[in-house]
C-alpha atoms as a PDB file:
ATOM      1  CA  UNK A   1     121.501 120.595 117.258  1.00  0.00           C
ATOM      2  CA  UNK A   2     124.900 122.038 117.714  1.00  0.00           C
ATOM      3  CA  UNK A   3     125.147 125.297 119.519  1.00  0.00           C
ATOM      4  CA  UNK A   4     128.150 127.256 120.846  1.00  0.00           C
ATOM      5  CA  UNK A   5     128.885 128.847 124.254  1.00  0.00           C
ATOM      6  CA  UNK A   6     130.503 132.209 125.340  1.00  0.00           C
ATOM      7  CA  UNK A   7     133.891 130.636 124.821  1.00  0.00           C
ATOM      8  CA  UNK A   8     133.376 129.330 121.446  1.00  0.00           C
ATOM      9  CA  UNK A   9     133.054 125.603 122.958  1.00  0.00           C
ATOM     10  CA  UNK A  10     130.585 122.485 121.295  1.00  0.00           C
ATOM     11  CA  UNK A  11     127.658 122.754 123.975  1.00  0.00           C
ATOM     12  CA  UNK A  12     127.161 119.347 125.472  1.00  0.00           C
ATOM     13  CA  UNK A  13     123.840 117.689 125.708  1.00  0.00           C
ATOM     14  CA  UNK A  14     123.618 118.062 128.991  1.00  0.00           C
ATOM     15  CA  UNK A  15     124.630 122.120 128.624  1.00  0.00           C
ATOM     16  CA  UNK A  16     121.051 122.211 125.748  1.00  0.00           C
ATOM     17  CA  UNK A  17     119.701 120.583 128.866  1.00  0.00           C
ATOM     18  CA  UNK A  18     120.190 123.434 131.199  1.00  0.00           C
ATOM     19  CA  UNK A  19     119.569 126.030 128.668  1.00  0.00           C
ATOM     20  CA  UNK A  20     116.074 124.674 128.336  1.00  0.00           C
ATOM     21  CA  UNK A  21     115.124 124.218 131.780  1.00  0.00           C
ATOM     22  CA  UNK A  22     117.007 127.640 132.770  1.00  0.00           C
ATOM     23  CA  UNK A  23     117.227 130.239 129.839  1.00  0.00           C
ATOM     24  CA  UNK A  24     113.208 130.447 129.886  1.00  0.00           C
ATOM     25  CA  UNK A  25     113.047 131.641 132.901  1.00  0.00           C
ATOM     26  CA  UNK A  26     112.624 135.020 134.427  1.00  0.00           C
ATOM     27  CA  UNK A  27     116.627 136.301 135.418  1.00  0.00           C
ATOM     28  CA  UNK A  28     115.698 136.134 139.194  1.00  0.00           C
ATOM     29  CA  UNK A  29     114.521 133.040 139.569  1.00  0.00           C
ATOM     30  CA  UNK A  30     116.994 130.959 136.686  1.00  0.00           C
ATOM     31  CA  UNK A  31     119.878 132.275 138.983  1.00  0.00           C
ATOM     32  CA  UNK A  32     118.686 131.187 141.949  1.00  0.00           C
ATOM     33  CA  UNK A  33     117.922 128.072 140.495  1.00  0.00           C
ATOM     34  CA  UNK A  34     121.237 127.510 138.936  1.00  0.00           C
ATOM     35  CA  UNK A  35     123.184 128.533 142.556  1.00  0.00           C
ATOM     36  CA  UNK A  36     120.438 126.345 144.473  1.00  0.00           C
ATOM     37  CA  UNK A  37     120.653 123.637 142.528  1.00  0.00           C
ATOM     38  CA  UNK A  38     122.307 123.313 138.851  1.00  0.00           C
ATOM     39  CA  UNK A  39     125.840 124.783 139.953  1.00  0.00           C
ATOM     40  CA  UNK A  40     125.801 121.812 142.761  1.00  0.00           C
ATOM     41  CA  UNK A  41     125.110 118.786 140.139  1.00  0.00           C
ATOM     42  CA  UNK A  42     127.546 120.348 138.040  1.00  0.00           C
ATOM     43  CA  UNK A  43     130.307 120.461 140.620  1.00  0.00           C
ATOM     44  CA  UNK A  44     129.672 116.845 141.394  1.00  0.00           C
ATOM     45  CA  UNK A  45     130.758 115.955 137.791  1.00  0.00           C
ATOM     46  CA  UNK A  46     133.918 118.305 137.815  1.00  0.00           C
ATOM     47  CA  UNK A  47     136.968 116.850 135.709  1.00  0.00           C
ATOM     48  CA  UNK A  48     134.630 113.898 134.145  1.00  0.00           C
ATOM     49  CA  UNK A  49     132.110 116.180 132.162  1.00  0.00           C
ATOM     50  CA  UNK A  50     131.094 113.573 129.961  1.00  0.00           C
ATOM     51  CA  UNK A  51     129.503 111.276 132.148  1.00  0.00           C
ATOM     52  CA  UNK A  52     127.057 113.970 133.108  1.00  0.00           C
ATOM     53  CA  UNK A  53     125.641 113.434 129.611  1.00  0.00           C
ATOM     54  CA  UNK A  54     125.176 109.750 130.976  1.00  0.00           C
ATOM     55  CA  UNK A  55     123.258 110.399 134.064  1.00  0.00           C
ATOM     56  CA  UNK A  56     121.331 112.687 132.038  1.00  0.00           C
ATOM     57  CA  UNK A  57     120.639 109.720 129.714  1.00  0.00           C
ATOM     58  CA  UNK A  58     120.069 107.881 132.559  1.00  0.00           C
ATOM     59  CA  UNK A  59     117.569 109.806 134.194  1.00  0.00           C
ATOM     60  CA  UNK A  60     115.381 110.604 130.753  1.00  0.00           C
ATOM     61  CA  UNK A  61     115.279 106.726 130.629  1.00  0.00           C
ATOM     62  CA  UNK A  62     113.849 106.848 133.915  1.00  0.00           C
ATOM     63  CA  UNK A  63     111.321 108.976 134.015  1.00  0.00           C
ATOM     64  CA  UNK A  64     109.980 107.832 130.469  1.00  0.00           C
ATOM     65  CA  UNK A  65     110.098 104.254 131.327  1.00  0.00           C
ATOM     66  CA  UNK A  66     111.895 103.837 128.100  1.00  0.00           C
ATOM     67  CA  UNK A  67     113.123 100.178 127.059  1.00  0.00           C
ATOM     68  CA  UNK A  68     116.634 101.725 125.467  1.00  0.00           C
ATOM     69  CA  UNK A  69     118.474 104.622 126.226  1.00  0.00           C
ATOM     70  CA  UNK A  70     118.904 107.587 123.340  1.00  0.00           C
ATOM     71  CA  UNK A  71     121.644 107.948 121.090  1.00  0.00           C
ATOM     72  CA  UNK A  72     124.338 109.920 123.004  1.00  0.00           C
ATOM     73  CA  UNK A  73     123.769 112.861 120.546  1.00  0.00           C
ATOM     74  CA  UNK A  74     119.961 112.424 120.853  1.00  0.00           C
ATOM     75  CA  UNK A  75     119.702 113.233 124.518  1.00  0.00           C
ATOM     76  CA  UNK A  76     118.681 116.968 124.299  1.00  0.00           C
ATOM     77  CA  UNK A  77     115.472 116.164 121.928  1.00  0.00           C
ATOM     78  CA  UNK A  78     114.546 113.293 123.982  1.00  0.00           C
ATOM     79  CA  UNK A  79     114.724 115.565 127.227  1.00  0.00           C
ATOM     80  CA  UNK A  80     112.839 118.496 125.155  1.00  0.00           C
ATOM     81  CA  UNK A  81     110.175 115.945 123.745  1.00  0.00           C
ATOM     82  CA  UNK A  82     109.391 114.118 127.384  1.00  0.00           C
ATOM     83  CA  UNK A  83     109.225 117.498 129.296  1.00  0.00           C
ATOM     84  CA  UNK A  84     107.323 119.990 126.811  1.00  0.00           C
ATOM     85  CA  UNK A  85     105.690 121.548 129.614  1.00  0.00           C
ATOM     86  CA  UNK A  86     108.559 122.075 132.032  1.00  0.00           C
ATOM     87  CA  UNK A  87     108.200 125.863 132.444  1.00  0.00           C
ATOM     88  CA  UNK A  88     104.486 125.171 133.346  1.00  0.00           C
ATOM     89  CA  UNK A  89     105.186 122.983 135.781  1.00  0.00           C
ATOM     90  CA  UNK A  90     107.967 125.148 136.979  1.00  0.00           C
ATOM     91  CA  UNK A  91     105.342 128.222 137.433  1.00  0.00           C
ATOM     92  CA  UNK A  92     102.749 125.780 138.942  1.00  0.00           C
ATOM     93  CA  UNK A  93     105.608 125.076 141.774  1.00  0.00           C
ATOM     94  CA  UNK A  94     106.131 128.989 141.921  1.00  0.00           C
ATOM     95  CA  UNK A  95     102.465 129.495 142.114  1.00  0.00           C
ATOM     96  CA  UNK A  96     101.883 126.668 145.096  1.00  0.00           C
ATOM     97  CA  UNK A  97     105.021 128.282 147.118  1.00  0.00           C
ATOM     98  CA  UNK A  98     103.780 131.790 147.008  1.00  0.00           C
ATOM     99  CA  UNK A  99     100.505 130.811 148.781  1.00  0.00           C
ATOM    100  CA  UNK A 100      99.970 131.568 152.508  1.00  0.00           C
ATOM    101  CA  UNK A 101      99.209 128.375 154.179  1.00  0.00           C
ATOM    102  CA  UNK A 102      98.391 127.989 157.529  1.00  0.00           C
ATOM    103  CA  UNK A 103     100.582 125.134 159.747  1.00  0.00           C
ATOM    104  CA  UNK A 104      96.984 122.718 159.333  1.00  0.00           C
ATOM    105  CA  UNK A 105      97.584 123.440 155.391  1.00  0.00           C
ATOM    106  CA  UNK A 106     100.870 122.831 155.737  1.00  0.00           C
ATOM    107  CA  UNK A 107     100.241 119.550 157.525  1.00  0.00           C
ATOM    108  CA  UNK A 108      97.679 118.280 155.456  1.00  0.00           C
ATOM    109  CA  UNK A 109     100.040 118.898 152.644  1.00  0.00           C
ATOM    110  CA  UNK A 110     102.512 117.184 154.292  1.00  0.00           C
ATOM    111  CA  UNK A 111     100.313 113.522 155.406  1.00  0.00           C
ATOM    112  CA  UNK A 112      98.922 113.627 151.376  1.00  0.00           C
ATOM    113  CA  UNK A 113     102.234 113.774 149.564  1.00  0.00           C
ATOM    114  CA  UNK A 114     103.275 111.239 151.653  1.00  0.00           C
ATOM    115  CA  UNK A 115     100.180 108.725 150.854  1.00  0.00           C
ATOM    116  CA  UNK A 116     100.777 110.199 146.860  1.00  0.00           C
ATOM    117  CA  UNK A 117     104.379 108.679 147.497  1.00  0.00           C
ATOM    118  CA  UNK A 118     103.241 105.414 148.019  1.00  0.00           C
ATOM    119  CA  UNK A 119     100.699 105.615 145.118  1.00  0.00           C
ATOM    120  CA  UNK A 120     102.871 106.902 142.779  1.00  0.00           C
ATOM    121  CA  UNK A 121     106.845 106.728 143.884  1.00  0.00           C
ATOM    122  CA  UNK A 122     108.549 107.372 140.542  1.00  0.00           C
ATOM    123  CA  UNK A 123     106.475 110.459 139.269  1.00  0.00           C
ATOM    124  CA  UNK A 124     105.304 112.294 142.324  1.00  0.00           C
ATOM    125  CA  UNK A 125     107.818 115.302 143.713  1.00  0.00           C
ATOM    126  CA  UNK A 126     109.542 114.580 147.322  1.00  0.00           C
ATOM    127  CA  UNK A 127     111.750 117.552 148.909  1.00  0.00           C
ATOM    128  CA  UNK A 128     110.566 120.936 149.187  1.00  0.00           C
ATOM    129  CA  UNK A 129     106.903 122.431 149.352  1.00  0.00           C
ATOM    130  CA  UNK A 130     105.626 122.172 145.925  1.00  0.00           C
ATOM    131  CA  UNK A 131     102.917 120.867 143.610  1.00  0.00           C
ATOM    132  CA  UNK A 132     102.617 117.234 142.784  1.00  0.00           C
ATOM    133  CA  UNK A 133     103.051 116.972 138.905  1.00  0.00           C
ATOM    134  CA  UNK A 134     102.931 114.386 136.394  1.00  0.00           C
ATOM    135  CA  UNK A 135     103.358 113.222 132.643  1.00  0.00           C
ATOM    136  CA  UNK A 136     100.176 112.276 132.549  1.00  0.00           C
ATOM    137  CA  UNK A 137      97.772 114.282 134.428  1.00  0.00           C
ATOM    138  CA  UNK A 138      95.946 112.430 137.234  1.00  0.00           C
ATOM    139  CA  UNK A 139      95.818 114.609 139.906  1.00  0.00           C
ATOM    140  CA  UNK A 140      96.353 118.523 141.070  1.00  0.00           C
ATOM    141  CA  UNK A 141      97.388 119.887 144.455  1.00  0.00           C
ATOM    142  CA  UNK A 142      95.493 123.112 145.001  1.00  0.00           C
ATOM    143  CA  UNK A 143      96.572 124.892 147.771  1.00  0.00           C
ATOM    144  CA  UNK A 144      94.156 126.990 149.737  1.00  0.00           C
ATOM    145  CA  UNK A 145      95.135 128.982 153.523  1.00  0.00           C
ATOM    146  CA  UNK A 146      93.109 126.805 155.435  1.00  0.00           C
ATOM    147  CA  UNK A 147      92.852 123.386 153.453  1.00  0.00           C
ATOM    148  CA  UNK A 148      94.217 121.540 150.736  1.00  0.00           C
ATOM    149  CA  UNK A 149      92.203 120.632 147.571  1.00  0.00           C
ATOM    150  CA  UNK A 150      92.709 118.161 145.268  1.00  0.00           C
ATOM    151  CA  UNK A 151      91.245 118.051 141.557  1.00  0.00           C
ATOM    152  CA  UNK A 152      91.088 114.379 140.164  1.00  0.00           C
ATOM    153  CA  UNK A 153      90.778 113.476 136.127  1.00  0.00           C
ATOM    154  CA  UNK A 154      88.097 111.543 137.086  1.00  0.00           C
ATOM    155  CA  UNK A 155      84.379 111.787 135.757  1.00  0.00           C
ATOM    156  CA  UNK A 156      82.006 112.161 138.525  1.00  0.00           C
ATOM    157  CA  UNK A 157      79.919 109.802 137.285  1.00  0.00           C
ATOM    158  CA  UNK A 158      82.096 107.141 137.418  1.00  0.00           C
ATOM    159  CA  UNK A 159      83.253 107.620 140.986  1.00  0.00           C
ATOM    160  CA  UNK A 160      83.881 103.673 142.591  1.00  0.00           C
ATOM    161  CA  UNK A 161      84.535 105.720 146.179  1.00  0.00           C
ATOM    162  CA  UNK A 162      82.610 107.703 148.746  1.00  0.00           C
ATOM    163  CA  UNK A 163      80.566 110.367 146.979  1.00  0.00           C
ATOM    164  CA  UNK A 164      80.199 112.184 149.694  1.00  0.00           C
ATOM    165  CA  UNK A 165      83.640 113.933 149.915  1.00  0.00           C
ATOM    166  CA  UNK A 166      83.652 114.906 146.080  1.00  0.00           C
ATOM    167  CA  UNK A 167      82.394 117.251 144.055  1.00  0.00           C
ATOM    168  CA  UNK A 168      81.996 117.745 140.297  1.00  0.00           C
ATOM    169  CA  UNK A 169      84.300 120.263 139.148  1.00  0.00           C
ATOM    170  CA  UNK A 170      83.129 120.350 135.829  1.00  0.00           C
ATOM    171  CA  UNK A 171      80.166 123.015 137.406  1.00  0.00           C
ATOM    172  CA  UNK A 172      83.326 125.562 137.716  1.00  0.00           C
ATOM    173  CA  UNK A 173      84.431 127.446 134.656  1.00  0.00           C
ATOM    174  CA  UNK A 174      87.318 128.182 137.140  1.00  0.00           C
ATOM    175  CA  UNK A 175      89.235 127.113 140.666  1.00  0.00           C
ATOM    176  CA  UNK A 176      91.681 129.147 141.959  1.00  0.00           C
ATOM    177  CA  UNK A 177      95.115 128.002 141.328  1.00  0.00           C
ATOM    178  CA  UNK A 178      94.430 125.057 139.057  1.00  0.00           C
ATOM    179  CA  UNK A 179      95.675 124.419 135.617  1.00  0.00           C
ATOM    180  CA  UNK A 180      93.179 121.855 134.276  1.00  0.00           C
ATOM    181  CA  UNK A 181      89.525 121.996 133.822  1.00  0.00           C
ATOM    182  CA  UNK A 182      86.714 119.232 134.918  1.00  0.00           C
ATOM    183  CA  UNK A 183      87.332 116.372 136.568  1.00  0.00           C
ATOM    184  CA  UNK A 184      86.672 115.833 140.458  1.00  0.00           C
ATOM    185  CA  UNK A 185      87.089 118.144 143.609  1.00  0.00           C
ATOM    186  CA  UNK A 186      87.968 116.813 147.271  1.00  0.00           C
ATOM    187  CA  UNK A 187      88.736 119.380 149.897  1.00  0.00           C
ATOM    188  CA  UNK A 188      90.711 118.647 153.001  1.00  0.00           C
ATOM    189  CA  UNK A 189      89.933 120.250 155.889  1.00  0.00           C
ATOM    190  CA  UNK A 190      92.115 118.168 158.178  1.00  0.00           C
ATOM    191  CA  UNK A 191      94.613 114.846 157.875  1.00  0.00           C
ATOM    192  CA  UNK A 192      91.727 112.639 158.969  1.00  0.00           C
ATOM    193  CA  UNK A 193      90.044 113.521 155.433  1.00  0.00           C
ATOM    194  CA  UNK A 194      92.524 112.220 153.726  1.00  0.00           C
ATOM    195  CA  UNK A 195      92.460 108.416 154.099  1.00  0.00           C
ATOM    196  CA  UNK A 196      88.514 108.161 152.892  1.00  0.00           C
ATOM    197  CA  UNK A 197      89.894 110.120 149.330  1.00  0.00           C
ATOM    198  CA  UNK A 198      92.922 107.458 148.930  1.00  0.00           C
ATOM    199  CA  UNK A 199      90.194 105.027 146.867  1.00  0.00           C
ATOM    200  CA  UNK A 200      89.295 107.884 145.087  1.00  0.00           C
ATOM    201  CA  UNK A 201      93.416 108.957 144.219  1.00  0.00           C
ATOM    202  CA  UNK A 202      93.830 105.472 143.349  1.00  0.00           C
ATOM    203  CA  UNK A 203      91.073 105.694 140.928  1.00  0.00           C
ATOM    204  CA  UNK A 204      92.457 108.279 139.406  1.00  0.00           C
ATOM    205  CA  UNK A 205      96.230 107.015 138.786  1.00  0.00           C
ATOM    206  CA  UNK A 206      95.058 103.543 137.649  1.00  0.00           C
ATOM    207  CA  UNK A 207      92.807 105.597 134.865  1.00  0.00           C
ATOM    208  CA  UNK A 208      96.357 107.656 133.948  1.00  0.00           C
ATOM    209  CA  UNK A 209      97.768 104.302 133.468  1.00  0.00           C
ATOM    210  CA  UNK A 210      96.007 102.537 130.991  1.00  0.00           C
END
């Protein structure tokens, strides 16, 4: 794929890249992205352009667990093909900020990323507020004002933890907030709920993995 820019200059991979993750956004929010964030990993490659193709390669490699990188002039299809639903994930991060949690919501969210973290290190989301994502699905942050819920892809049925803290979500037809369908409710109502549900996350990612 060979595209121009506004000058008339060979876009780079790594300029596809940020026309993908930016251009399909609403104007508001790809500027403020680009200032909060793009602009800054740009300026860190100032004066050696080309090796922000590399760490581009780099990272795709990464997060795909792939056993070679891409072909240099590959890069943007590889990025395009691993992340297919990047501006769902990006509204599903919109949609958890906008939410008015209380400071226990807030908290709970807090404790159960971190535990998430040490489940899954490479795939769950650290910094900011937002919704835990990943390739493929195994869990779902919901976030409520005075809780957090958390929908597993797990069949009820099939539950090897406590049943009592789960519910079948397959009942709903829909839950506020959530993307996927099915699969297994917990609710947390404070940070003590959240160690009994760890068997039940666990559960969940080892079934994403095989």
């Amino acid at each position: 794929m060979l595209t121009l820019n506004s000058t008339g200059v060979d876009l780079s991979q790594s300029d596809l890249i940020r026309n993908f993750i930016l251009m399909r956004l609403p104007e508001k929010q790809r500027t403020a992205l680009h200032e909060s964030y793009w602009s800054k990993i740009e300026a860190l490659f100032r004066g050696s352009e080309w090796t922000f193709d590399a760490f581009a390669r780099d990272y795709v490699a990464l997060m795909s667990k792939a056993t070679k990188q891409e072909k240099s002039s590959e890069l943007y299809y590889a990025f395009r093909n691993f992340f297919p639903d990047l501006k769902q994930r990006l509204a599903e991060q919109q949609s958890f900020e906008k939410v008015p949690m209380s400071d226990e919501a807030r908290s709970i969210f807090e404790v159960l990323r971190a535990k998430l973290l040490e489940i899954d290190t490479v795939n769950s989301q650290s910094g900011s507020l937002s919704a835990i994502t990943h390739p493929t699905f195994f869990l779902e942050v919901l976030p409520r004002r005075y809780r957090i819920s958390l929908l597993l892809a797990l069949d009820f049925d099939e539950l090897d933890g406590p049943l009592n803290i789960a519910q079948d979500a397959t009942q709903w037809k829909f839950l506020v907030n959530a993307t996927h369908e099915g699969g297994v409710l917990l609710n947390f109502g404070s940070t003590a709920d959240i160690e009994n549900a760890i068997p039940l996350i666990r559960q969940a990612h080892a079934a994403s993995e095989d």
